[in-house]
Protein backbone atom coordinates (compact mmCIF):
# COMPACT_ATOMS: atom_id res chain seq x y z
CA UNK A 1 20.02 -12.67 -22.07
CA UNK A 2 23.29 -12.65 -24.29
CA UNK A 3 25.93 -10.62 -22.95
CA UNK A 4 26.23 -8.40 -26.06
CA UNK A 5 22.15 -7.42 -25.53
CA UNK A 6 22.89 -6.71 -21.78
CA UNK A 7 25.75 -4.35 -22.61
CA UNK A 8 24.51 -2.27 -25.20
CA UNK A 9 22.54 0.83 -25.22
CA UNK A 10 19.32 1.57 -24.02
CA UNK A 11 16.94 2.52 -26.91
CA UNK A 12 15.93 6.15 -27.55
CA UNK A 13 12.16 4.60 -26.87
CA UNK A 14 13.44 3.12 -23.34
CA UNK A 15 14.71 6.97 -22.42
CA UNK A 16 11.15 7.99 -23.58
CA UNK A 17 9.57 5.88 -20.54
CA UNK A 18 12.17 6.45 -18.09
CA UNK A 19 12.19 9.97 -18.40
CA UNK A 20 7.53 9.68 -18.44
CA UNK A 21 8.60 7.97 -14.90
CA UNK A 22 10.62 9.89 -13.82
CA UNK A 23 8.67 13.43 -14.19
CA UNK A 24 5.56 11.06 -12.78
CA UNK A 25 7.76 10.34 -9.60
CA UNK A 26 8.62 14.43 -9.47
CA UNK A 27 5.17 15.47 -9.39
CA UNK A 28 4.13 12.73 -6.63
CA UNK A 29 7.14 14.27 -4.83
CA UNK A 30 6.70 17.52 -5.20
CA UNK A 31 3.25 17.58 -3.52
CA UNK A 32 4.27 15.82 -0.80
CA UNK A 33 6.92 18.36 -0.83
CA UNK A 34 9.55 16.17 -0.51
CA UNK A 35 11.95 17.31 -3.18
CA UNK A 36 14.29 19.70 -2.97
CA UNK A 37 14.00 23.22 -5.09
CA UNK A 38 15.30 21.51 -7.80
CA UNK A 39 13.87 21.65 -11.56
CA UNK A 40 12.60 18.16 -13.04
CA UNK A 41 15.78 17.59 -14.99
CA UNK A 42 18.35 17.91 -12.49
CA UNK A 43 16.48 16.08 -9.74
CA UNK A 44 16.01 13.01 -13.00
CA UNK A 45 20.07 13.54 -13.23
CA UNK A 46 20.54 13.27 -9.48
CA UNK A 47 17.98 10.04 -8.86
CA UNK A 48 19.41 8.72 -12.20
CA UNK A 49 22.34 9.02 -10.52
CA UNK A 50 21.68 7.14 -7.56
CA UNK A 51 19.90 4.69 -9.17
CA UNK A 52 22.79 3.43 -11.27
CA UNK A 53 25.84 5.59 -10.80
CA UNK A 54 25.40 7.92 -13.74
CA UNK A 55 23.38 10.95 -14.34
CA UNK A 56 22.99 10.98 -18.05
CA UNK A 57 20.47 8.51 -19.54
CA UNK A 58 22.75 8.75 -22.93
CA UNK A 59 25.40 6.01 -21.29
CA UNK A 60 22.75 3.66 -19.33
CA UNK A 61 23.04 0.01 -20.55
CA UNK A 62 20.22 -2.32 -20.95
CA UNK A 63 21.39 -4.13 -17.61
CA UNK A 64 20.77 -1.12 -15.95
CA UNK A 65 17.67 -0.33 -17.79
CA UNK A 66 15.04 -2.25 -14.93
CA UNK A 67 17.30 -0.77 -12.06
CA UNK A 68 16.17 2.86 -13.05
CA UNK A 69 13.17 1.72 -13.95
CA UNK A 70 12.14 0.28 -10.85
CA UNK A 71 13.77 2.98 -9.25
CA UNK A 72 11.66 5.79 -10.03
CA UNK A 73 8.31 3.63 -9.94
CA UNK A 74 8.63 3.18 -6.64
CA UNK A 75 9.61 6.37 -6.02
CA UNK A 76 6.01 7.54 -7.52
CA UNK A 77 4.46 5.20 -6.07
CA UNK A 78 3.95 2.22 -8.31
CA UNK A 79 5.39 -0.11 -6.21
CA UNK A 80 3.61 -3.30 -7.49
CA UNK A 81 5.50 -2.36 -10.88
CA UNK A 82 8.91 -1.66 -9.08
CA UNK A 83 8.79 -5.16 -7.41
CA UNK A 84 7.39 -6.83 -10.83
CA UNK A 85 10.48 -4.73 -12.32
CA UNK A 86 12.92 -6.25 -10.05
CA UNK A 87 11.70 -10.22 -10.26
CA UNK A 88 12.58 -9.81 -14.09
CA UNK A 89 15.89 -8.68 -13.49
CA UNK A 90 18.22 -11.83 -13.09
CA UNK A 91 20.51 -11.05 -10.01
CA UNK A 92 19.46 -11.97 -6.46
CA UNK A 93 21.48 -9.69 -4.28
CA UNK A 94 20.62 -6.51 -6.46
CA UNK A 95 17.06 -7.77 -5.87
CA UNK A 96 17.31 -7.61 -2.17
CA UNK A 97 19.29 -4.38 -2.03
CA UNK A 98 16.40 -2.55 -4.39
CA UNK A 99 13.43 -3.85 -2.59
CA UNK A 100 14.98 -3.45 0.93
CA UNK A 101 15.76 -0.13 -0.21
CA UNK A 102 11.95 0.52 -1.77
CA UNK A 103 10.70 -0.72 2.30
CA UNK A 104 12.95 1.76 3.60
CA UNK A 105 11.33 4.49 1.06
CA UNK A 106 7.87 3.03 2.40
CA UNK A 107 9.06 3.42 6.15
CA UNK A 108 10.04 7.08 5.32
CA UNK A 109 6.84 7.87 4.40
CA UNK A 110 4.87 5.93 6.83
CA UNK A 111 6.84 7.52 9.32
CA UNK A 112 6.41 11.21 7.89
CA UNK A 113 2.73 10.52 7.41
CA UNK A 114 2.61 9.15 11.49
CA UNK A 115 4.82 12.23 12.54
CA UNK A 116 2.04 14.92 10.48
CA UNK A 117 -0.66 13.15 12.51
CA UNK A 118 0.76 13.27 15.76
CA UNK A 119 1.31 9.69 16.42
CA UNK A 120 5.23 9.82 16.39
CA UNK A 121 7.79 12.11 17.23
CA UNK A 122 9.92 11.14 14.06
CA UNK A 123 9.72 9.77 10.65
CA UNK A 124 11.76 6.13 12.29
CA UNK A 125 8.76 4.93 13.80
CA UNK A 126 7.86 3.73 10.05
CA UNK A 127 10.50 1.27 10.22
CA UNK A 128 9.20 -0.06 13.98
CA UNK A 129 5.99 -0.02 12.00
CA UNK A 130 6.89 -2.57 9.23
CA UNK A 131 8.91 -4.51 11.42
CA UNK A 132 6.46 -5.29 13.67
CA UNK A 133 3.86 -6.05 10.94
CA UNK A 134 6.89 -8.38 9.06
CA UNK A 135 7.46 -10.38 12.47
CA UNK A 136 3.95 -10.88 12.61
CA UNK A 137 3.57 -12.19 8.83
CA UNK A 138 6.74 -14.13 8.42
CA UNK A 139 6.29 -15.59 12.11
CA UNK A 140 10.09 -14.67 13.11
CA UNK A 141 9.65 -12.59 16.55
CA UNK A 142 13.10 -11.85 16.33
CA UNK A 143 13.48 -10.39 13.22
CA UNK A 144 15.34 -6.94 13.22
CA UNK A 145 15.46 -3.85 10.93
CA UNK A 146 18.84 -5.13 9.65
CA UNK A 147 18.15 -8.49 9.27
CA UNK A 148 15.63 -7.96 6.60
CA UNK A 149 17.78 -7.02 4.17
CA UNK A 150 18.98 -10.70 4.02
CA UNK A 151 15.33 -12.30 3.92
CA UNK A 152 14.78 -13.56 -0.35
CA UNK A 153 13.52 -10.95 -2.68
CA UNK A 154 10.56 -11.94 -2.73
CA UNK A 155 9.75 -11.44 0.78
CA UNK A 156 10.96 -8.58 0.78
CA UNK A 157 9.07 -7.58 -1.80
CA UNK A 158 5.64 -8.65 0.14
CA UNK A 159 6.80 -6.42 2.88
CA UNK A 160 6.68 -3.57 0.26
CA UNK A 161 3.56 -4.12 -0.98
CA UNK A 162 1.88 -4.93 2.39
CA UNK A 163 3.51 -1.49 3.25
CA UNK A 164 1.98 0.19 0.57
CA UNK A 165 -1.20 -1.06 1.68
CA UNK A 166 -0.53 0.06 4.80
CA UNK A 167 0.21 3.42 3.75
CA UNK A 168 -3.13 4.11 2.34
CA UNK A 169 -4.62 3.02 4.90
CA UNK A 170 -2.83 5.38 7.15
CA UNK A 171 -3.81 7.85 4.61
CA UNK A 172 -7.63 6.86 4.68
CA UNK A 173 -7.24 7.47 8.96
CA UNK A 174 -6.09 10.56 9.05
CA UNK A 175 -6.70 12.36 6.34
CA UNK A 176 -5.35 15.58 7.31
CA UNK A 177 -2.19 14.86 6.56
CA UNK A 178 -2.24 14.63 3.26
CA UNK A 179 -0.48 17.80 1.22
């Protein structure tokens, strides 16, 4: 992609489907009730924020256009289309960073959904969760939490998705912890 594409604006359409993302990723929240008392807008200005650095959608670049993007799919949920998101974007240690950080979001909730059904005490026994089930499918017995961060994108990005498989599953077991 030609530098000059990369750095310019992100089209008044492109704002239109990060913003239908966004308020898709607030409602999944919100009935979870994991988001604070905030109103859609300012929590979209705060994960806008800490998806690329800025809260307003009015300076976002088309480089940073599949980070936010990916950002709030997976934070409603859609992570096959967060980890498709990623693999088109063209740098490999922004990959890792975003998927690790979409298996972290998965370990959250695994662990929330194991502490509601009285299987943990807290929500970090979603990380022992995927690590043990990423030792077993990569074969590497050693493997730590840390040390998945490093493995390629792509691996990383199975993790996510056999997580989210997971997850349901969970969900299916013990259905009383759904909100």
């Amino acid at each position: 992609m030609a530098n000059f594409y990369r750095n310019s604006l992100l089209s008044n359409k492109q704002k239109g489907m990060l913003c239908i993302i966004a308020a898709d990723a607030y409602k999944f929240l919100k009935n979870l009730d994991l988001v604070d008392d905030l109103p859609l807008a300012a929590w979209r200005h705060r994960e806008q924020k800490a998806a690329y650095g800025c809260e307003s959608l009015t300076k976002a670049r088309q480089n940073d256009y599949a980070t936010i993007k990916g950002h709030f799919q997976q934070l409603a949920q859609q992570d096959d289309k967060a980890y498709l998101t990623y693999l088109k974007d063209d740098d490999k240690i922004q990959k890792q960073t975003q998927t690790f950080w979409h298996l972290e979001q998965q370990a959250e909730l695994i662990g929330s959904l194991l502490v509601r059904a009285g299987k943990a005490q807290d929500k970090t026994t979603g990380q022992a969760y995927i690590l043990a089930a990423a030792k077993r499918i990569l074969g590497q017995p050693s493997l730590t939490w840390l040390k998945i961060k490093d493995l390629d994108p792509n691996q990383i990005g199975n993790l996510v998705i056999n997580a989210k498989r997971n997850l349901k599953s969970l969900q299916k077991k013990h259905p009383e912890t759904s909100l």
